[in-house]
N, C-alpha and C. Protein backbone atom coordinates (compact mmCIF):
# COMPACT_ATOMS: atom_id res chain seq x y z
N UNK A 1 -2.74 18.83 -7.84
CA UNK A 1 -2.02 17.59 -7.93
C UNK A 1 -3.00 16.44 -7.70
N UNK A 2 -2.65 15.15 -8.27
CA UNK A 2 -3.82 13.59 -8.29
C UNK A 2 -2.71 12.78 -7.59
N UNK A 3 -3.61 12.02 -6.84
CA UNK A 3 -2.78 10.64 -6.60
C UNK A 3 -4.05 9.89 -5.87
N UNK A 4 -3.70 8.54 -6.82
CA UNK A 4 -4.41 7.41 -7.32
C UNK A 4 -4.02 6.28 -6.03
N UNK A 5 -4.99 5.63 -5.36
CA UNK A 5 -4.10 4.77 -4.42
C UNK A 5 -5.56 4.01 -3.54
N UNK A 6 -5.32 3.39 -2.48
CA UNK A 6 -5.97 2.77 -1.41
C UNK A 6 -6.12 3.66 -0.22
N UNK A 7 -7.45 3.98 0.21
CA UNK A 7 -7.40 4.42 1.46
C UNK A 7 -6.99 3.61 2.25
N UNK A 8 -5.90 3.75 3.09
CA UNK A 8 -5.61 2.74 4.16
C UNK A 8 -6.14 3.20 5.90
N UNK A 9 -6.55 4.93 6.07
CA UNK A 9 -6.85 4.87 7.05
C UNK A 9 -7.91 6.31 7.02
N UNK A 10 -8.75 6.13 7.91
CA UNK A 10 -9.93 7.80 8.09
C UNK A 10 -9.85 7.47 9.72
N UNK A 11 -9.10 9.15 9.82
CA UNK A 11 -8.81 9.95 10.86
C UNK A 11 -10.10 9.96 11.96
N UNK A 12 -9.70 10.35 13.19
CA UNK A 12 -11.32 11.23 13.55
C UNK A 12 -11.42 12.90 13.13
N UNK A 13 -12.38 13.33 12.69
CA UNK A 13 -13.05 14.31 12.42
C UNK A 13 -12.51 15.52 13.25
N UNK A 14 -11.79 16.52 12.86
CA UNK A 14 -11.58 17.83 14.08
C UNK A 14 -12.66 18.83 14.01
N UNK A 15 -13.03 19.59 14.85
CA UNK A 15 -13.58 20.70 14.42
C UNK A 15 -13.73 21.82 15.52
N UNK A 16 -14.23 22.75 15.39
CA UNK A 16 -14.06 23.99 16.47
C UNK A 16 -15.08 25.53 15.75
N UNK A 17 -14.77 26.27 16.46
CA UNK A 17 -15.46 27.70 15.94
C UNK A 17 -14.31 28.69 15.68
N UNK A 18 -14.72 29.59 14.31
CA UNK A 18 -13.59 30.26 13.80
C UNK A 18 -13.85 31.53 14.87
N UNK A 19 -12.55 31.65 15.07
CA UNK A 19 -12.25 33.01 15.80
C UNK A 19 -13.08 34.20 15.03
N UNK A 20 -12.67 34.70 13.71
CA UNK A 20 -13.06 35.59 13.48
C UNK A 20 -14.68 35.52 13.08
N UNK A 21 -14.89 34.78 12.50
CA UNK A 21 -16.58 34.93 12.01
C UNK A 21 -17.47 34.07 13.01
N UNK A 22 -16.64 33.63 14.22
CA UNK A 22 -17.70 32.67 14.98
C UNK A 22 -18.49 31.52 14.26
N UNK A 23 -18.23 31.06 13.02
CA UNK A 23 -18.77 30.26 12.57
C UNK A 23 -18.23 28.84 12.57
N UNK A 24 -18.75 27.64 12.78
CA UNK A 24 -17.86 25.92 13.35
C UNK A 24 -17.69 25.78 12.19
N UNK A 25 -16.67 25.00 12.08
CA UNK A 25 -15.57 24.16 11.31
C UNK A 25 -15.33 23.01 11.52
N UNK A 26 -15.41 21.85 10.32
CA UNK A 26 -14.75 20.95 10.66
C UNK A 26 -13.97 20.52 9.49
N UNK A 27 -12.89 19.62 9.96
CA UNK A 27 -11.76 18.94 9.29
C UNK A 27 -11.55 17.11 9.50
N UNK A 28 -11.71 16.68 8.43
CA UNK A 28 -11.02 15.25 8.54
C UNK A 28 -9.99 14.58 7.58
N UNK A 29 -8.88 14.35 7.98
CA UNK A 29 -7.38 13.48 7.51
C UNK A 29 -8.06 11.88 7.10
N UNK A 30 -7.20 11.49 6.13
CA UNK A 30 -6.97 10.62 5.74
C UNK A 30 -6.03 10.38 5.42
N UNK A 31 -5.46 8.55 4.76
CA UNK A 31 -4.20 8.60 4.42
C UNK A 31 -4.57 7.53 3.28
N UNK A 32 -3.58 7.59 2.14
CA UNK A 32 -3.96 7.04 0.96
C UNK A 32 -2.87 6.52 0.53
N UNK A 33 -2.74 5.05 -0.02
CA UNK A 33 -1.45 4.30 -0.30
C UNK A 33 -1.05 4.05 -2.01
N UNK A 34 -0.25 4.26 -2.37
CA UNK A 34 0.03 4.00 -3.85
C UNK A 34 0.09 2.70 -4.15
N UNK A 35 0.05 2.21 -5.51
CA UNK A 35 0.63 1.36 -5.99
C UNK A 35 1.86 1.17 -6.72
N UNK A 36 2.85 1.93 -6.46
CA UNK A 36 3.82 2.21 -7.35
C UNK A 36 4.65 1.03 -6.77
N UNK A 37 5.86 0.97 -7.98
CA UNK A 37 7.08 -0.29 -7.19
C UNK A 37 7.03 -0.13 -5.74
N UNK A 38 7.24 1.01 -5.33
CA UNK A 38 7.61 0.97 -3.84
C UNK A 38 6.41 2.32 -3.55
N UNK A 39 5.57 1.75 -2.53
CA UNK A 39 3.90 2.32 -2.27
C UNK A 39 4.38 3.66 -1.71
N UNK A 40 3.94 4.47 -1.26
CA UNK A 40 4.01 5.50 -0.58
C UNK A 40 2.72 5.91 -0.40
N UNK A 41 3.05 6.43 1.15
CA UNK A 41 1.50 6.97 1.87
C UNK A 41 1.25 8.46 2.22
N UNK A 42 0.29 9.24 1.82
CA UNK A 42 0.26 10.01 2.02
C UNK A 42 -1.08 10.70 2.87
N UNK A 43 -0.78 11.46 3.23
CA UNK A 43 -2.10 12.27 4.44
C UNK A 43 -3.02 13.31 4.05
N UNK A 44 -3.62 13.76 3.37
CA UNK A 44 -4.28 14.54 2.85
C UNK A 44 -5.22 15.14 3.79
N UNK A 45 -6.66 15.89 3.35
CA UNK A 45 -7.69 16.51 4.61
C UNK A 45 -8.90 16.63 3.48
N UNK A 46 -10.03 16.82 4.50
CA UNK A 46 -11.24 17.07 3.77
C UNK A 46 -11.98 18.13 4.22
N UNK A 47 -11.89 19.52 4.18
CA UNK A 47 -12.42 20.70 4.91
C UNK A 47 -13.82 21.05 4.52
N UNK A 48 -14.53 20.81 5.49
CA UNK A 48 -15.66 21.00 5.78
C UNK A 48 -17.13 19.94 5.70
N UNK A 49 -17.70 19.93 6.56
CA UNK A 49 -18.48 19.25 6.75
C UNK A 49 -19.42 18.59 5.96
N UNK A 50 -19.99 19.10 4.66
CA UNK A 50 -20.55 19.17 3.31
C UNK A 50 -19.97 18.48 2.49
N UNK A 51 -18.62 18.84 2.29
CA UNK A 51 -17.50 18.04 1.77
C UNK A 51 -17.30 16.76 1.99
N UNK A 52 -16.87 16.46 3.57
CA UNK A 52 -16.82 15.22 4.12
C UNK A 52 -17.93 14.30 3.75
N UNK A 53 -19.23 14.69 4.01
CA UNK A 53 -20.48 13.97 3.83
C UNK A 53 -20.47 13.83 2.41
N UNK A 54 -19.73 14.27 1.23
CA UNK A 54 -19.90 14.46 0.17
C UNK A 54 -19.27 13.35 -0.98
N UNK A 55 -17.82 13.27 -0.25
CA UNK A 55 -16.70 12.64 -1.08
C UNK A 55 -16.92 11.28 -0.39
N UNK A 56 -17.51 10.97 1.01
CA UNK A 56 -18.05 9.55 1.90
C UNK A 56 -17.02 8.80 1.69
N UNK A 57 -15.63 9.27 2.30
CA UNK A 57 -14.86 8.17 2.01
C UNK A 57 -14.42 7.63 3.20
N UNK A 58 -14.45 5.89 2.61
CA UNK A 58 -14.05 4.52 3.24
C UNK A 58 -13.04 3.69 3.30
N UNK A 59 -12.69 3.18 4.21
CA UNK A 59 -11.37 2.85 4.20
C UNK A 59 -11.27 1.57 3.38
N UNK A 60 -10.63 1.22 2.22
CA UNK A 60 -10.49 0.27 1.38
C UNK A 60 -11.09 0.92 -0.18
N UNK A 61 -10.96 2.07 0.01
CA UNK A 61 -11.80 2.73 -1.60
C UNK A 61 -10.59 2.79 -1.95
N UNK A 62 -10.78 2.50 -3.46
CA UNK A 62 -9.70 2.91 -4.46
C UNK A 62 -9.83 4.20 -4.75
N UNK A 63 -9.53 5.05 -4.90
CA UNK A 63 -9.71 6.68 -5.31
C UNK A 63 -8.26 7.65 -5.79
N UNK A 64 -8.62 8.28 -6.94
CA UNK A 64 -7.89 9.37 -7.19
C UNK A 64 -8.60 10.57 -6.63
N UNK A 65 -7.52 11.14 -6.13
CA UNK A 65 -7.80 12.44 -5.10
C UNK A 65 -6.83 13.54 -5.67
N UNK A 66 -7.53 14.84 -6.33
CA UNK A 66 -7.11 15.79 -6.83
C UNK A 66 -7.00 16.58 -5.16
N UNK A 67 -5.68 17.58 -5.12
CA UNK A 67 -5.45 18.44 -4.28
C UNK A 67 -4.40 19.51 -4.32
N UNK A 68 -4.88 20.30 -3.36
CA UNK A 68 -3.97 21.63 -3.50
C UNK A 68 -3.16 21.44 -2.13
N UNK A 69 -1.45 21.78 -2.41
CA UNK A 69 -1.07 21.81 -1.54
C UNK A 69 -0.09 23.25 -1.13
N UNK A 70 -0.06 23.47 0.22
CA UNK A 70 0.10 24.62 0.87
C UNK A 70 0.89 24.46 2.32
N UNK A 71 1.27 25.60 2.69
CA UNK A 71 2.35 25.25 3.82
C UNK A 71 2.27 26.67 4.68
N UNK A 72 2.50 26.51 6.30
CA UNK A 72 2.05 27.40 6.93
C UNK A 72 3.10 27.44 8.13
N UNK A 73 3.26 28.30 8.61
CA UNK A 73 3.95 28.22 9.80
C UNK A 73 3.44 28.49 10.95
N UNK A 74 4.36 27.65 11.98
CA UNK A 74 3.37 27.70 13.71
C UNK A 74 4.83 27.83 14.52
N UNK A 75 5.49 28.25 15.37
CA UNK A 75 6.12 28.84 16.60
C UNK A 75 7.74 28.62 16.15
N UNK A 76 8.04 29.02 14.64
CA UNK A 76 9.10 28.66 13.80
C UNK A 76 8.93 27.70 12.88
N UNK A 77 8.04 26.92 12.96
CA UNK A 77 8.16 25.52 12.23
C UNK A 77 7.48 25.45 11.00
N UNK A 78 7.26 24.84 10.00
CA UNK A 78 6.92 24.94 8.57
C UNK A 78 6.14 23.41 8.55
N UNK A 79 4.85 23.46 8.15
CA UNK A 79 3.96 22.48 7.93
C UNK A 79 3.14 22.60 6.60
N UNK A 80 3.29 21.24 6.03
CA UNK A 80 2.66 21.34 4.45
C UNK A 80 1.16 20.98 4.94
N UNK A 81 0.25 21.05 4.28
CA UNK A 81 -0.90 20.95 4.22
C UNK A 81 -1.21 20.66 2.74
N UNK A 82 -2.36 19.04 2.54
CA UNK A 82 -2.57 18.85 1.56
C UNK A 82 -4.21 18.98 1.83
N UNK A 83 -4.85 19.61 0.62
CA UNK A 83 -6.09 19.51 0.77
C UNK A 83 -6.96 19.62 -0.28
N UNK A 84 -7.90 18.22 -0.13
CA UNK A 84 -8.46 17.39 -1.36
C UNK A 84 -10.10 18.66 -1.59
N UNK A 85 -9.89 18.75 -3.05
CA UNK A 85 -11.02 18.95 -3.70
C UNK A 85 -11.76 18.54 -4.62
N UNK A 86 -10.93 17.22 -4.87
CA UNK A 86 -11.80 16.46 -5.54
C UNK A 86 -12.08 15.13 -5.13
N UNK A 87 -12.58 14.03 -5.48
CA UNK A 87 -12.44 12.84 -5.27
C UNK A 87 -13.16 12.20 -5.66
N UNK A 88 -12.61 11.14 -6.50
CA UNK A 88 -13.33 10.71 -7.65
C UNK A 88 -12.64 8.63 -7.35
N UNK A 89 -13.77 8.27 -7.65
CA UNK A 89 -13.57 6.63 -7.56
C UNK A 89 -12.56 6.18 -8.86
N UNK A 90 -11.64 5.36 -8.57
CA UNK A 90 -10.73 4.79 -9.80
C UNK A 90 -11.68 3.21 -10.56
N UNK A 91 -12.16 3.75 -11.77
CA UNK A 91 -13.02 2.94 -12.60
C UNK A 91 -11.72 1.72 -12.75
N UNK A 92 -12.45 0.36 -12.34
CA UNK A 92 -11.61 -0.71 -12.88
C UNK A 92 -12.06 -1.93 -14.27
N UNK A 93 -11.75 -2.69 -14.79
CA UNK A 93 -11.84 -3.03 -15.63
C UNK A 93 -12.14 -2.83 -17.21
N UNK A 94 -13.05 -3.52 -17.75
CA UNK A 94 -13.43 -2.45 -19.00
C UNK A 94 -14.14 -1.51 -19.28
N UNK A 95 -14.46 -1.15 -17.86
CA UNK A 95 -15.08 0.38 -17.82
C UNK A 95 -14.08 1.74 -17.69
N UNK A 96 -12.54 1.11 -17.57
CA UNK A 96 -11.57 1.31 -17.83
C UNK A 96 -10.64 1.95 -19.14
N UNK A 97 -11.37 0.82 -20.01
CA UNK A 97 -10.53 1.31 -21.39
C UNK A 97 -11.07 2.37 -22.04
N UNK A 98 -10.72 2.60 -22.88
CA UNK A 98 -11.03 4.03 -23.71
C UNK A 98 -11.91 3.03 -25.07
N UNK A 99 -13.12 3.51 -25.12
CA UNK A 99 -13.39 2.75 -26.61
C UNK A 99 -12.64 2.67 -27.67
N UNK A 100 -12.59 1.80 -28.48
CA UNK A 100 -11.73 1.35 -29.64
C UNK A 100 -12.45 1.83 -30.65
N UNK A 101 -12.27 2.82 -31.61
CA UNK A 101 -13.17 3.34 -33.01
C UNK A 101 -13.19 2.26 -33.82
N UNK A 102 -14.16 1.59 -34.66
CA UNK A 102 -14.47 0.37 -35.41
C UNK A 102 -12.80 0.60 -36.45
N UNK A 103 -12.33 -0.26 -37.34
CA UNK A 103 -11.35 -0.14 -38.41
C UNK A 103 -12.28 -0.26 -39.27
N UNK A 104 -11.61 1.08 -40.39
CA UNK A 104 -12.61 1.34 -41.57
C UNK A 104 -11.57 0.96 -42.74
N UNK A 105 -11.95 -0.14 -43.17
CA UNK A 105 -11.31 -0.55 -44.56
C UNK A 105 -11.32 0.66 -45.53
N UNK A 106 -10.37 0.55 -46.51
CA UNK A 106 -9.77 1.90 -47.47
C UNK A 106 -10.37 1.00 -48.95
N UNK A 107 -11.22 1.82 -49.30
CA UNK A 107 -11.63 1.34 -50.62
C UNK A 107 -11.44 2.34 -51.96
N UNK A 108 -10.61 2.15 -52.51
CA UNK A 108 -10.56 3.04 -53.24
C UNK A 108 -11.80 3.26 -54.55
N UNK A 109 -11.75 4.94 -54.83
CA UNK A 109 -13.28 5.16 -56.12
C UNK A 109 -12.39 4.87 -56.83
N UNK A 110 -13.92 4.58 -58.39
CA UNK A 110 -13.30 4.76 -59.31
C UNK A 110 -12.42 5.51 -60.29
N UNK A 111 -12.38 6.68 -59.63
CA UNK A 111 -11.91 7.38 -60.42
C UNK A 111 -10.28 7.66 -60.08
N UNK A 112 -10.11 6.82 -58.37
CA UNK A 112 -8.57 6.94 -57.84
C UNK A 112 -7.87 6.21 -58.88
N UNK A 113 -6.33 7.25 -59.19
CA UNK A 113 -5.44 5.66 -59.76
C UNK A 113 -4.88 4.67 -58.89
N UNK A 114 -4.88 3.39 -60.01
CA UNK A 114 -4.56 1.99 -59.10
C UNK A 114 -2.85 1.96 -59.66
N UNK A 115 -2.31 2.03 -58.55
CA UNK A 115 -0.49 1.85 -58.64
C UNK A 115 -0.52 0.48 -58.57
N UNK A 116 0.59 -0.23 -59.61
CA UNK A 116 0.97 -1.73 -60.07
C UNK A 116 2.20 -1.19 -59.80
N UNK A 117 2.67 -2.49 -58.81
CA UNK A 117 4.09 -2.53 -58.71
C UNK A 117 5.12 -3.48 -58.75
N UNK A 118 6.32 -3.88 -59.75
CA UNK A 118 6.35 -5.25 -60.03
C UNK A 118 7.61 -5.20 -59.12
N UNK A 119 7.58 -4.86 -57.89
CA UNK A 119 8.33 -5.34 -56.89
C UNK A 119 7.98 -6.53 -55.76
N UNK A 120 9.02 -7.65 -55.99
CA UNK A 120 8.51 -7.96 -55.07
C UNK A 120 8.28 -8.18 -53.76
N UNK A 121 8.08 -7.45 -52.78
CA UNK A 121 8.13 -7.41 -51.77
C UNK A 121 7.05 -5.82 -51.07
């Protein structure tokens, strides 16, 4: 899933050592605001340290953020988890548009027939 918006806030950084492989971990949240009629904010994560240093995101970036989302349970309770693997800057202006292909006038050969039509209109 993408969503296009304003960082409005970067979390502090979690991290710890995995139980099973003994190897550290870290995690950092963010939250990202739409522009739609009515904005909506959402919380996303950035897993792992490489990552974080990678995607360098600041609070006031415009960014579309591709992510996978997933849901887990803890002592009965059900928690979604969104988590970004991509993140990519939102290009503004005419670096924006899609090029326009030149218009290629229609010339007809000689050898096309020329239709006369005594309508007028």
């Amino acid at each position: 899933m993408d969503i296009t918006g304003k960082i409005i806030a970067v979390l502090e950084p979690r991290g710890g050592v995995s139980k099973s492989s003994g190897n550290p971990w870290k995690v950092q949240e963010y939250v990202i605001e739409t522009h739609d009629q009515y904005p909506r904010k959402c919380a996303f994560e950035v897993f792992g340290e490489e990552r974080i240093k990678q995607f360098n995101i600041q609070v006031g970036q415009e960014l579309t953020v591709s992510f996978d989302v997933d849901a887990h349970e803890y002592n009965g309770r059900w928690f979604n988890q969104l988590r970004a693997w991509r993140v990519m800057p939102v290009q503004t202006g005419a670096q924006d548009a899609a090029p326009v292909p030149p218009v290629q006038e229609f010339k007809p050969t000689d050898d096309a027939p020329v239709e006369t039509d005594d309508l007028p209109f």
